[in-house]
C-alpha atoms as a PDB file:
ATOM      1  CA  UNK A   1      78.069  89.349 100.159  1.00  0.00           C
ATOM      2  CA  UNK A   2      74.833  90.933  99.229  1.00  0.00           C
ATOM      3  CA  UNK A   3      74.491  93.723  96.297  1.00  0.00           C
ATOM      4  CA  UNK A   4      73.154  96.808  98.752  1.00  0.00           C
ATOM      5  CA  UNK A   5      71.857  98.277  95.507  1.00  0.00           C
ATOM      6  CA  UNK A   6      69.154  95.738  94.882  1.00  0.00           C
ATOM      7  CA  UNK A   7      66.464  96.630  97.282  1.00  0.00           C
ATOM      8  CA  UNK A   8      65.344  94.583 100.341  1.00  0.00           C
ATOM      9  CA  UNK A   9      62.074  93.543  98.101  1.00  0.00           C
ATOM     10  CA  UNK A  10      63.962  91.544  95.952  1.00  0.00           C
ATOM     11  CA  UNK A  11      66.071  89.579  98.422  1.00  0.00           C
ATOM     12  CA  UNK A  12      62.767  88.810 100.491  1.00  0.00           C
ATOM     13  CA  UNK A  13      61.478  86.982  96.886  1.00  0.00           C
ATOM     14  CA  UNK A  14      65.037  85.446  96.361  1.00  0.00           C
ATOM     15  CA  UNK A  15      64.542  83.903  99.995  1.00  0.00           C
ATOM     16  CA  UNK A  16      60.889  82.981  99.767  1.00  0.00           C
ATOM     17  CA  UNK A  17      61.663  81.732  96.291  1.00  0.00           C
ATOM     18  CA  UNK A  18      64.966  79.345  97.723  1.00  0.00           C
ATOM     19  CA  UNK A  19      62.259  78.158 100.597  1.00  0.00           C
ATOM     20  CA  UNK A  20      59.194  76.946  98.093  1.00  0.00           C
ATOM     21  CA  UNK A  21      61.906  75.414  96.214  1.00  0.00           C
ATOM     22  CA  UNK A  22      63.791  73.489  98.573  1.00  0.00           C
ATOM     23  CA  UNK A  23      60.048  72.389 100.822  1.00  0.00           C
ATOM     24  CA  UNK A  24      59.735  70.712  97.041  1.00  0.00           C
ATOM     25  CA  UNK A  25      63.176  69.585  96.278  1.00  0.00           C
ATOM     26  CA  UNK A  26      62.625  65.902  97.489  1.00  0.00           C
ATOM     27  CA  UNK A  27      59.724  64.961  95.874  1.00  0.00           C
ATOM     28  CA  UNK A  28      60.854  66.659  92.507  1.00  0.00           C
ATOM     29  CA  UNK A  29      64.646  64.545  92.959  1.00  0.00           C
ATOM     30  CA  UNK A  30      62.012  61.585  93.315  1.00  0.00           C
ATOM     31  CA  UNK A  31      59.977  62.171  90.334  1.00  0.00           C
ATOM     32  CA  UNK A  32      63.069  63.162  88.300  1.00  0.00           C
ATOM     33  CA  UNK A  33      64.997  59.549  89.520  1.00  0.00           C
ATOM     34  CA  UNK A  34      62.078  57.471  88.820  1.00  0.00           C
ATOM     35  CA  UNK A  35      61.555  58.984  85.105  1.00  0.00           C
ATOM     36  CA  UNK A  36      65.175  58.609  84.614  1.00  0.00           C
ATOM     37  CA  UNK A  37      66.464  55.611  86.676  1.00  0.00           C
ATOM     38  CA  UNK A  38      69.875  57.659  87.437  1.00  0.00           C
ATOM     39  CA  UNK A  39      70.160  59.777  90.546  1.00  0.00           C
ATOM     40  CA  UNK A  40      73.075  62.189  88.544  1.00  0.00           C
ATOM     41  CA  UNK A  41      70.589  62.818  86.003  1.00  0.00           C
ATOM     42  CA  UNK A  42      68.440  63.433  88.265  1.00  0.00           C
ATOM     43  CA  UNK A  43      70.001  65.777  90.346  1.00  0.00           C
ATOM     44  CA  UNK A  44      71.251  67.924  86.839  1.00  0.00           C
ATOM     45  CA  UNK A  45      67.334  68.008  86.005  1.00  0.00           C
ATOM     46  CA  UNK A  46      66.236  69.177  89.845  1.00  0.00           C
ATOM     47  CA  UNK A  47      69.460  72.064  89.539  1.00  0.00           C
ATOM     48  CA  UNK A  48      67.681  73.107  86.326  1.00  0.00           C
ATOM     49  CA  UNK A  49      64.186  73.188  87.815  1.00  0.00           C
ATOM     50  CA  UNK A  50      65.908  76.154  90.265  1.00  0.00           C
ATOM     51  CA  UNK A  51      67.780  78.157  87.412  1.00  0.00           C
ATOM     52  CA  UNK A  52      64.060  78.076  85.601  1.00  0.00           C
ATOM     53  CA  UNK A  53      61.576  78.833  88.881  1.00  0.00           C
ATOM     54  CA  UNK A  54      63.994  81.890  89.498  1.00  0.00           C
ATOM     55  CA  UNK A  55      63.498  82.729  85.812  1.00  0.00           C
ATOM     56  CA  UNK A  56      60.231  82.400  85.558  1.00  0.00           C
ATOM     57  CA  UNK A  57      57.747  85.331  83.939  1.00  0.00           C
ATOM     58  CA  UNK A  58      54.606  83.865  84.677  1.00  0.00           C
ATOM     59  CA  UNK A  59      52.528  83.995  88.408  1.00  0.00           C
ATOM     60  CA  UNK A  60      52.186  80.757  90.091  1.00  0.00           C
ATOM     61  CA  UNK A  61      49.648  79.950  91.974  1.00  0.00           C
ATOM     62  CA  UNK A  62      50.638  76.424  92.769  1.00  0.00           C
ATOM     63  CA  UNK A  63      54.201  75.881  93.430  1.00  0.00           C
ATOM     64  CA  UNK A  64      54.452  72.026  93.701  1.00  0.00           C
ATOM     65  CA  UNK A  65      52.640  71.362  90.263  1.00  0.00           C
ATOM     66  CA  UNK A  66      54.908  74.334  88.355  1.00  0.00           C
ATOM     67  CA  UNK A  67      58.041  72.371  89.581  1.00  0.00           C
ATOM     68  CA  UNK A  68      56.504  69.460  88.779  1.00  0.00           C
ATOM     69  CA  UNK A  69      55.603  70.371  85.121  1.00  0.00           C
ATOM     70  CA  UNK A  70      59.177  71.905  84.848  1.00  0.00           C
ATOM     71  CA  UNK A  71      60.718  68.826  86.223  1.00  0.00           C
ATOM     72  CA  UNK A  72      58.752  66.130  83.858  1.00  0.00           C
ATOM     73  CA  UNK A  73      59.340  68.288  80.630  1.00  0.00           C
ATOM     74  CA  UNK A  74      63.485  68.012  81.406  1.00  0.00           C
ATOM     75  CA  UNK A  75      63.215  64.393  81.696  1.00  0.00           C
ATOM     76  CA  UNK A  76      61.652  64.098  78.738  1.00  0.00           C
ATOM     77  CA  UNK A  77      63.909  66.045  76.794  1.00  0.00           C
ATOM     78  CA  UNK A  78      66.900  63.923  78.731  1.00  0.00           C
ATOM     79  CA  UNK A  79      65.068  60.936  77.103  1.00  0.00           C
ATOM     80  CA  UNK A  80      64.590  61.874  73.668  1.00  0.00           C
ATOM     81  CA  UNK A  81      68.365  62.253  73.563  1.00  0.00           C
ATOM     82  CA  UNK A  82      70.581  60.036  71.232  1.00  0.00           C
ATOM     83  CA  UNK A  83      72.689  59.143  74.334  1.00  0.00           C
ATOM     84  CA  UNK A  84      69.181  57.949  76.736  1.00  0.00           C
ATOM     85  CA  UNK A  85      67.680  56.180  73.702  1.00  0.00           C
ATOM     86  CA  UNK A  86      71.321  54.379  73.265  1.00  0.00           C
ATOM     87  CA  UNK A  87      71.294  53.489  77.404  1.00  0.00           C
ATOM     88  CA  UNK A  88      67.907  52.435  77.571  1.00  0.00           C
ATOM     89  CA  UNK A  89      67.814  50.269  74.547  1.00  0.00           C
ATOM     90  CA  UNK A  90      70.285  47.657  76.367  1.00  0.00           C
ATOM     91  CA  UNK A  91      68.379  44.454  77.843  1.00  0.00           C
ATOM     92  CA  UNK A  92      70.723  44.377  80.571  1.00  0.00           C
ATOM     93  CA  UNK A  93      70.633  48.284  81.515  1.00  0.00           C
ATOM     94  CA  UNK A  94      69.238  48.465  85.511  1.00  0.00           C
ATOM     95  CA  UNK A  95      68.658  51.877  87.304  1.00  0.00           C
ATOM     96  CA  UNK A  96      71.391  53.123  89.672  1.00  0.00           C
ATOM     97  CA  UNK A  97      70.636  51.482  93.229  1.00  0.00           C
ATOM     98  CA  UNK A  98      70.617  54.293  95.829  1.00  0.00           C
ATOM     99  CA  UNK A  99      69.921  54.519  99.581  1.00  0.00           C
ATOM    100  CA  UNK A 100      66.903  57.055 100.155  1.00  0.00           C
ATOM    101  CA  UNK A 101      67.355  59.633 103.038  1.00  0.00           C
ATOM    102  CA  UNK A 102      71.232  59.907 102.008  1.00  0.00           C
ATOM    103  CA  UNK A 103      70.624  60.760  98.802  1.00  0.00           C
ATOM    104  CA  UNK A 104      68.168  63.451  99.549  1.00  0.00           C
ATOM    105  CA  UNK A 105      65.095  61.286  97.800  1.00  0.00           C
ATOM    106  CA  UNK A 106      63.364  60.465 101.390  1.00  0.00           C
ATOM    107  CA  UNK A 107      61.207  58.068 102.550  1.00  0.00           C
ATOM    108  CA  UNK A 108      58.871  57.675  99.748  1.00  0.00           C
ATOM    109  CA  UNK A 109      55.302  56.899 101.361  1.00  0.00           C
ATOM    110  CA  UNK A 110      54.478  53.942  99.270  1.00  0.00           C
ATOM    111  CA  UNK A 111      58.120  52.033  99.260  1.00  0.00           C
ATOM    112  CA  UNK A 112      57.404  49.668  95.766  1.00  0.00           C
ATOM    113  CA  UNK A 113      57.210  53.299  94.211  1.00  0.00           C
ATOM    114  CA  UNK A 114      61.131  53.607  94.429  1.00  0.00           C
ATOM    115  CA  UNK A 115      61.971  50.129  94.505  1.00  0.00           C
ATOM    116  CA  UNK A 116      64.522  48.580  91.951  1.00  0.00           C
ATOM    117  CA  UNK A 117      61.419  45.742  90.770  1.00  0.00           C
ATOM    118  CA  UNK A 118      59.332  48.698  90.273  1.00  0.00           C
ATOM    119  CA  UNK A 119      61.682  51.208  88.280  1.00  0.00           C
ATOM    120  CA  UNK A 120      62.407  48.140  86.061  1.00  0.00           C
ATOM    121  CA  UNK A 121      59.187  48.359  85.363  1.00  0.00           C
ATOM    122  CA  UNK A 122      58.547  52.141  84.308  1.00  0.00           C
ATOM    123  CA  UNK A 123      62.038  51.426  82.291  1.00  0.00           C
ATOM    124  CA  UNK A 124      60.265  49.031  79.984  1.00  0.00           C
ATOM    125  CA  UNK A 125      57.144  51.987  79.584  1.00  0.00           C
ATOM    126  CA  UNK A 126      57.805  54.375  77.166  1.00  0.00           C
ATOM    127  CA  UNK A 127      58.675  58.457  78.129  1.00  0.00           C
ATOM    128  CA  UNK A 128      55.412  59.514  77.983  1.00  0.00           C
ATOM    129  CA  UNK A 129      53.559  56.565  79.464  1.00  0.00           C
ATOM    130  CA  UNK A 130      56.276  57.155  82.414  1.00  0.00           C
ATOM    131  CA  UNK A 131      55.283  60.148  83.117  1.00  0.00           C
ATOM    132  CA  UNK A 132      51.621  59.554  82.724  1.00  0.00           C
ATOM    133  CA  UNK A 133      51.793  56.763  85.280  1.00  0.00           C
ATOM    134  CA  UNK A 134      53.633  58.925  87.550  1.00  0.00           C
ATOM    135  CA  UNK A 135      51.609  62.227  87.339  1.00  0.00           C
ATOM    136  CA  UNK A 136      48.535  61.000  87.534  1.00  0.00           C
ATOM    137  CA  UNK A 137      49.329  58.139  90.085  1.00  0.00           C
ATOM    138  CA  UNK A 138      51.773  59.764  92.225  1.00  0.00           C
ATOM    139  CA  UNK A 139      50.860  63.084  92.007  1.00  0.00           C
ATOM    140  CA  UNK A 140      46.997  62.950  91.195  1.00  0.00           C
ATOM    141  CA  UNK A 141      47.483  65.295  87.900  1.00  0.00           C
ATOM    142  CA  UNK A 142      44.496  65.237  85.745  1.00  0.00           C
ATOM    143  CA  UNK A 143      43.913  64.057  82.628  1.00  0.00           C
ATOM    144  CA  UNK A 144      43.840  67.387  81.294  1.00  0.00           C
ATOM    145  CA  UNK A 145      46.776  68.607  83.373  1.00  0.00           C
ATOM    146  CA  UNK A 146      49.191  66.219  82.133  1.00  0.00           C
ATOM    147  CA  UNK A 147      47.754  66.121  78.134  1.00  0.00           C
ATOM    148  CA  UNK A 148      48.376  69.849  77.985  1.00  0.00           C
ATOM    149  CA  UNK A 149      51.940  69.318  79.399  1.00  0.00           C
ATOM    150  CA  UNK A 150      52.256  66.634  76.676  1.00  0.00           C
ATOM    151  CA  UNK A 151      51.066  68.432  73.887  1.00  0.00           C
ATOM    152  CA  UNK A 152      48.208  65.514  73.804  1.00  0.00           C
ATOM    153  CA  UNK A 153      44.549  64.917  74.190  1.00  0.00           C
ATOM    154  CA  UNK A 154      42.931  63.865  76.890  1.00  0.00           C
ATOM    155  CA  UNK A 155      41.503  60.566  75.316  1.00  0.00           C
ATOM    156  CA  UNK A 156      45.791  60.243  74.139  1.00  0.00           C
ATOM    157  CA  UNK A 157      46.529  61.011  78.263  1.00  0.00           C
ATOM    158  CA  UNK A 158      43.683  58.127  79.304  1.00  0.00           C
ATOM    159  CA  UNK A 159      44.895  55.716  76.949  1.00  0.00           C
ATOM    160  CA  UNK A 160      49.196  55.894  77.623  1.00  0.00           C
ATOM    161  CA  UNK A 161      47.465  55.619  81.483  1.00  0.00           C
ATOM    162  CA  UNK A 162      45.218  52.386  80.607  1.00  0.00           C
ATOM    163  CA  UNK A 163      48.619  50.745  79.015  1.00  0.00           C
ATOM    164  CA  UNK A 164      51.217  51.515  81.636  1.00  0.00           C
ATOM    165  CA  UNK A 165      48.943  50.833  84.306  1.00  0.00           C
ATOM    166  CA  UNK A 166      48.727  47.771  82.719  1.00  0.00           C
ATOM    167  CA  UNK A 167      52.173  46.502  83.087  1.00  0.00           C
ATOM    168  CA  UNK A 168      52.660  48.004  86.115  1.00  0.00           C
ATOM    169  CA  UNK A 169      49.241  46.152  87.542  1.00  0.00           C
ATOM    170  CA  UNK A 170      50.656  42.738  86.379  1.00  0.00           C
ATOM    171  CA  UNK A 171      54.433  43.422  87.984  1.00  0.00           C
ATOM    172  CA  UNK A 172      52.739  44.660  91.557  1.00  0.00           C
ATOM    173  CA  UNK A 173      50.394  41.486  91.897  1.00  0.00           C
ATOM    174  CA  UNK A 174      53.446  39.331  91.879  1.00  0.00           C
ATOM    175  CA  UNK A 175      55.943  41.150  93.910  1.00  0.00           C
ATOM    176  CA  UNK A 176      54.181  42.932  97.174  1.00  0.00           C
ATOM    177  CA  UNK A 177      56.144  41.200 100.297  1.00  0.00           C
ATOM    178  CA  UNK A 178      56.698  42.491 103.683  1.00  0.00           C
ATOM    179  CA  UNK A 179      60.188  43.736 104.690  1.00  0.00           C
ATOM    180  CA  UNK A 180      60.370  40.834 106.446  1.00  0.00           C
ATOM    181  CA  UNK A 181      60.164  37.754 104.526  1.00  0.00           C
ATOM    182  CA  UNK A 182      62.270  40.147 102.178  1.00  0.00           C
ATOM    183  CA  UNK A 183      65.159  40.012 104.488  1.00  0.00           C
ATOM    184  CA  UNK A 184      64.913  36.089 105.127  1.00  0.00           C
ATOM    185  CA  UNK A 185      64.735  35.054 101.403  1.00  0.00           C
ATOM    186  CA  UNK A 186      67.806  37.843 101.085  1.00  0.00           C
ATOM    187  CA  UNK A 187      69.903  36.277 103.850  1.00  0.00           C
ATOM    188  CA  UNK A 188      68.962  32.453 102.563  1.00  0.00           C
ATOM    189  CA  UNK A 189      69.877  33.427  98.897  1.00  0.00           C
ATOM    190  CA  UNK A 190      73.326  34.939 100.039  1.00  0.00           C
ATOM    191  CA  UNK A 191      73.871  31.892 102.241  1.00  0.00           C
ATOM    192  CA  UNK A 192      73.241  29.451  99.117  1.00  0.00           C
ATOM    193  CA  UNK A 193      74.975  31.862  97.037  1.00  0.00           C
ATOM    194  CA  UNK A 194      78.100  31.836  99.010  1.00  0.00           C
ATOM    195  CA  UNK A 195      78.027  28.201  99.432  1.00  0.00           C
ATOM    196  CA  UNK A 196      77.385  27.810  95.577  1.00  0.00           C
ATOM    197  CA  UNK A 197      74.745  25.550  96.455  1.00  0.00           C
ATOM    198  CA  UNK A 198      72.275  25.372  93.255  1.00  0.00           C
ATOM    199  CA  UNK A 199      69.897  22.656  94.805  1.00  0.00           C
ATOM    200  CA  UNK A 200      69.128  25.181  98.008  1.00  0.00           C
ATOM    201  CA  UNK A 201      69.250  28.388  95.299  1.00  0.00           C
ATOM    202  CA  UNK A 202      66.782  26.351  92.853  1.00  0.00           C
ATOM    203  CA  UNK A 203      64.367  25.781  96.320  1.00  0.00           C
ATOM    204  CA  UNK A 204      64.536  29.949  96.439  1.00  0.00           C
ATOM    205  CA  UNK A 205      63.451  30.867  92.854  1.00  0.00           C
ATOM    206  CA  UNK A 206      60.970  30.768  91.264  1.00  0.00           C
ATOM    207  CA  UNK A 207      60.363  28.704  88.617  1.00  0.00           C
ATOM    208  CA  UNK A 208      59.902  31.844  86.410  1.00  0.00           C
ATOM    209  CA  UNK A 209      62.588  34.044  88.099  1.00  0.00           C
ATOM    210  CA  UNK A 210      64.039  36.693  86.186  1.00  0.00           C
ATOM    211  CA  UNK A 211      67.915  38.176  86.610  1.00  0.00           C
ATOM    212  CA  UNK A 212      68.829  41.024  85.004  1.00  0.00           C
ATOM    213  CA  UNK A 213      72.987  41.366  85.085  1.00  0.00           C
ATOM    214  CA  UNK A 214      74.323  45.099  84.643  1.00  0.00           C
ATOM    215  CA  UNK A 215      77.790  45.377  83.826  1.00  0.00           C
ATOM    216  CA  UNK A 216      77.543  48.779  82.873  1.00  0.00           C
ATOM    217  CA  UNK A 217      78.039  49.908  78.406  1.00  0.00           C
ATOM    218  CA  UNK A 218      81.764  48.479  78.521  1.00  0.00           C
ATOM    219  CA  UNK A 219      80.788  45.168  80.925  1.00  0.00           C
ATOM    220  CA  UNK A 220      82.926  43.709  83.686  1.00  0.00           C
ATOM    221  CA  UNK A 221      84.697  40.505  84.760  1.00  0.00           C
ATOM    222  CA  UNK A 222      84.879  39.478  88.292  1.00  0.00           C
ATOM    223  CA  UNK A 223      86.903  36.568  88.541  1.00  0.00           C
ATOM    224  CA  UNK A 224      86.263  34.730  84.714  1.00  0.00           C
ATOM    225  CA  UNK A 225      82.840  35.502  85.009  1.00  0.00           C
ATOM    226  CA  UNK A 226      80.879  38.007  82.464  1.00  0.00           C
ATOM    227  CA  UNK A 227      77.922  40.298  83.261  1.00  0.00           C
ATOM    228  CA  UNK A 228      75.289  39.062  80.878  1.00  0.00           C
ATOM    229  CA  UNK A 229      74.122  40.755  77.753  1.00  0.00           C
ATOM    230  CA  UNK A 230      70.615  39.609  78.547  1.00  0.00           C
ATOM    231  CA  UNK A 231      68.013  38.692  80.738  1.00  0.00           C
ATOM    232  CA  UNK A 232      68.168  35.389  82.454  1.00  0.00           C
ATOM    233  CA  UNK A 233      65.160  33.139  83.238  1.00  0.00           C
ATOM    234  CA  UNK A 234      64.331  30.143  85.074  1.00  0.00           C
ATOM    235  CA  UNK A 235      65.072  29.136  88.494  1.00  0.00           C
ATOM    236  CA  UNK A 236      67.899  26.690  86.822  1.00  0.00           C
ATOM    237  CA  UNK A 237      69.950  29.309  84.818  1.00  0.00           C
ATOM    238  CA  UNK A 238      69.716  31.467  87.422  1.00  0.00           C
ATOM    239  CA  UNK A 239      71.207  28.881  90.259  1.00  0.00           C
ATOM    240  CA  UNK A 240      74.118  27.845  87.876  1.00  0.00           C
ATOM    241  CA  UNK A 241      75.160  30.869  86.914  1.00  0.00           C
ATOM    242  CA  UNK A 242      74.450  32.546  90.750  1.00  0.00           C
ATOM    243  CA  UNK A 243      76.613  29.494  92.116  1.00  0.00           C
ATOM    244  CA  UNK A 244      79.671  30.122  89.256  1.00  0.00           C
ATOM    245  CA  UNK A 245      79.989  33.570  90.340  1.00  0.00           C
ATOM    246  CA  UNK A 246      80.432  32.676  93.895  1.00  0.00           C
ATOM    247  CA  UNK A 247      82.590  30.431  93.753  1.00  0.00           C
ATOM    248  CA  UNK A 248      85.321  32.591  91.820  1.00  0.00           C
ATOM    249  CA  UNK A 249      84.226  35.376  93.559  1.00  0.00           C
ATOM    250  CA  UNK A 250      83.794  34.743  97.138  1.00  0.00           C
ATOM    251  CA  UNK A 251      87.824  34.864  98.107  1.00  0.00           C
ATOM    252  CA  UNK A 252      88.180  38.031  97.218  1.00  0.00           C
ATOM    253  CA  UNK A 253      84.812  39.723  97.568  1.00  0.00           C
ATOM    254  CA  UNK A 254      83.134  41.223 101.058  1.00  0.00           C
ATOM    255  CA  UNK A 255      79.471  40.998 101.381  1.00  0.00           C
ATOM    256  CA  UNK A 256      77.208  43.473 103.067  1.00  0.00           C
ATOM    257  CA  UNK A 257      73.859  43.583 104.358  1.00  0.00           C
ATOM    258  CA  UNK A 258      72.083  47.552 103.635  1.00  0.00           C
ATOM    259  CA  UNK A 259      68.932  49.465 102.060  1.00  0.00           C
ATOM    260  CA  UNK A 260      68.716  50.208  98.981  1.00  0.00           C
ATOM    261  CA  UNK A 261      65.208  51.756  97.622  1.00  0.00           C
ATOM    262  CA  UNK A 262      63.921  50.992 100.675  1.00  0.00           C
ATOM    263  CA  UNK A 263      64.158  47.356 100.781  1.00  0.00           C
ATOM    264  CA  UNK A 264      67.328  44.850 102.356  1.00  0.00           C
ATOM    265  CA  UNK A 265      69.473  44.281  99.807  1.00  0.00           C
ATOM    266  CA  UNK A 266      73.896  42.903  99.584  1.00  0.00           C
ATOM    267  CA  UNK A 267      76.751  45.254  98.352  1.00  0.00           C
ATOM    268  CA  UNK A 268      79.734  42.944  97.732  1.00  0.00           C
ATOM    269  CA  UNK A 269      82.575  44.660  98.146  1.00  0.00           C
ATOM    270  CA  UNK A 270      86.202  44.676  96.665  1.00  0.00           C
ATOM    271  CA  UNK A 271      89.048  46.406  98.719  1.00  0.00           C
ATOM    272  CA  UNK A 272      86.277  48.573 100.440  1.00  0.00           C
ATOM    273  CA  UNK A 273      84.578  48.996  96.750  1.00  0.00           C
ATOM    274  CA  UNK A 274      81.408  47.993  96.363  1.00  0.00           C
ATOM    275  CA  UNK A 275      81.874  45.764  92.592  1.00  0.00           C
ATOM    276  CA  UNK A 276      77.911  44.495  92.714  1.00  0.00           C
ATOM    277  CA  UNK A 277      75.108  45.183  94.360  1.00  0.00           C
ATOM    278  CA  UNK A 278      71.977  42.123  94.952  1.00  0.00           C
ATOM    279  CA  UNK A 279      68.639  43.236  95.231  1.00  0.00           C
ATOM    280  CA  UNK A 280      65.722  41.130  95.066  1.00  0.00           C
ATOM    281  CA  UNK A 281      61.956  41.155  94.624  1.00  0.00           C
ATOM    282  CA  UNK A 282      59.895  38.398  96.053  1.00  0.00           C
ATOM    283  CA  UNK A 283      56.507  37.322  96.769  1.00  0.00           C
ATOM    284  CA  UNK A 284      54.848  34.299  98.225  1.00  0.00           C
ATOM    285  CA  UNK A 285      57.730  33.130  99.467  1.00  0.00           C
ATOM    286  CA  UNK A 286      60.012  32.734  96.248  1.00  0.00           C
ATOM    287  CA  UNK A 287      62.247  34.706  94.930  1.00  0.00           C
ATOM    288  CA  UNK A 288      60.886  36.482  91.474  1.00  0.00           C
ATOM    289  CA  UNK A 289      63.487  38.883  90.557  1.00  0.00           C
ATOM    290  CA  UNK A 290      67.197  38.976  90.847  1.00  0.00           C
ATOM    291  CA  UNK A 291      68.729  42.387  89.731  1.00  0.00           C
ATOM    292  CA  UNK A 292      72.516  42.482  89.957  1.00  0.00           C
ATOM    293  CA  UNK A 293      74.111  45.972  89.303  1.00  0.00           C
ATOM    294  CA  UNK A 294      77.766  45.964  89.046  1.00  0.00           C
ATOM    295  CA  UNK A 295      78.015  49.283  86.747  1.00  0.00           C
ATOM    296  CA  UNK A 296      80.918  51.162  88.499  1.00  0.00           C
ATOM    297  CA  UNK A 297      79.114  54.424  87.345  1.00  0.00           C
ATOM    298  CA  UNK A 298      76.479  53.467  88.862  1.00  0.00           C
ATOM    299  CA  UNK A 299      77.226  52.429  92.042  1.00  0.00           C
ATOM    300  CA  UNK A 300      79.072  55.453  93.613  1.00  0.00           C
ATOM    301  CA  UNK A 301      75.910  56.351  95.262  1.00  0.00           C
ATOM    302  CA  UNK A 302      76.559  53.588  97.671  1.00  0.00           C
ATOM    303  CA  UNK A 303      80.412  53.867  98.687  1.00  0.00           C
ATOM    304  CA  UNK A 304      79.508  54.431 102.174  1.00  0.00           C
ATOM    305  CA  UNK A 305      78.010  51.452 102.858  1.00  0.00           C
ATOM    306  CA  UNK A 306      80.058  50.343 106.251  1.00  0.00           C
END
């Protein structure tokens, strides 16, 4: 119930106020999952974004790039703690998959900005280049914008731009399919997978592929088999080790076809639990990436999947 002693002036502010915030809220949950990788993180940094725009001393003439500016300096400070610097360190460590209108992210207009190949990426960039890359590329911050909001120069701004764009450039040429031949080389690799057939899961990957195993800080063990402290690479090591888990797995685990980051992707399932979820990232007809994230923390986001 309202305070009648506050006058009508300041709960027309509180409303507009609560209405510029929320017209913003997806894009800054975007922003703020992207720098961070964790949609729980994110959400604490958004919820702090509100407690500071109703605080705020200052006139605003643009809304959007305030929040914005609020939102990046959080995650920054979230990533120059002991604990982030720990989490990110790890080889193995994948962001939390998510599904994108459930979770209140939306549909992002460019789809490899959200999706699990391309977060991989900005994990490997440093804080600041992160949020270079993502102010001035997503949001079209300038140069001078985003060094004052560093506490940089603008020749410092250009040049953490120049090096993530870099390895972001080199990641994109290799993994821009259609949603289609997405799905096919999803439902083939599950098919192999299931059968634990390495010759047809070798035919799939490429000979470079990548899999990245995330059993969360403590690691798992489905079945005998261990999440992997490290990257895995080659089309070989990948099959053999893809093939192992299925077999020991398969009895007891229920697969499911879904969207997560806006591309097709598996949630096995345990007792109605999802226990791992399989996304992909292909191109030219190969599988390139194999991300497998069976971090119970951080796949609660997805215990609807039905």
């Amino acid at each position: 119930m309202r305070n009648r002693t506050l006058p009508r002036a300041y709960w027309q502010q509180m409303t507009r106020d609560a209405e510029i915030f929320e017209s913003h809220r997806s894009d800054l949950l975007a922003l703020a999952y992207r720098m961070l990788g964790e949609l729980g993180r994110a959400e604490d940094a958004v919820q702090e974004a509100w407690v500071r725009w109703q605080k705020r001393t200052v006139e605003v003439d643009s809304p959007k790039a305030y929040l914005i500016k609020v939102v990046t300096r959080l995650c920054l400070n979230e990533l120059d703690s002991a604990r982030a610097r720990r989490e990110e360190g790890r080889p193995d460590r994948l962001p939390e998959p998510i599904t994108l209108d459930e979770n209140g992210v939306g549909r992002v207009e460019v789809l490899d900005q959200i999706s699990m190949a391309f977060l991989v990426v900005l994990q490997r960039l440093s804080p600041a280049e992160r949020a270079v890359f993502l102010l001035h590329e997503v949001f079209d911050f300038s140069h001078a914008e985003i060094a004052e909001l560093l506490g940089k120069t603008d020749a410092a701004s250009r040049q953490l731009l120049s090096r993530a764009r870099q390895n972001v450039a080199a990641e994109r040429r290799r993994l821009t399919p259609s949603s289609e031949e997405h799905r096919r080389l999803l439902r083939a690799f599950l098919k192999a997978a299931s059968a634990g057939d390495v010759a047809d899961l070798k035919k799939l990957l490429a000979d470079d592929a990548v899999m990245i195993a995330d059993g969360g800080p403590e690691g798992v063990r489905i079945k005998g088999v261990r999440n992997l402290p490290r990257p895995l690479v080659g089309s070989e090591k990948i099959a053999a080790f893809v093939s192992a888990f299925a077999r020991r797995s398969s009895p007891v685990l229920e697969t499911r076809e879904c969207e997560l980051n806006g591309l097709p992707a598996i949630v096995a399932l345990q007792e109605g639990r999802p226990v791992v979820a399989i996304l992909l990232a292909v191109a030219e007809g190969r599988i390139r990436r194999v991300f497998l994230q069976a971090d119970p923390a951080r796949l609660k986001r997805i215990g609807f999947v039905h």
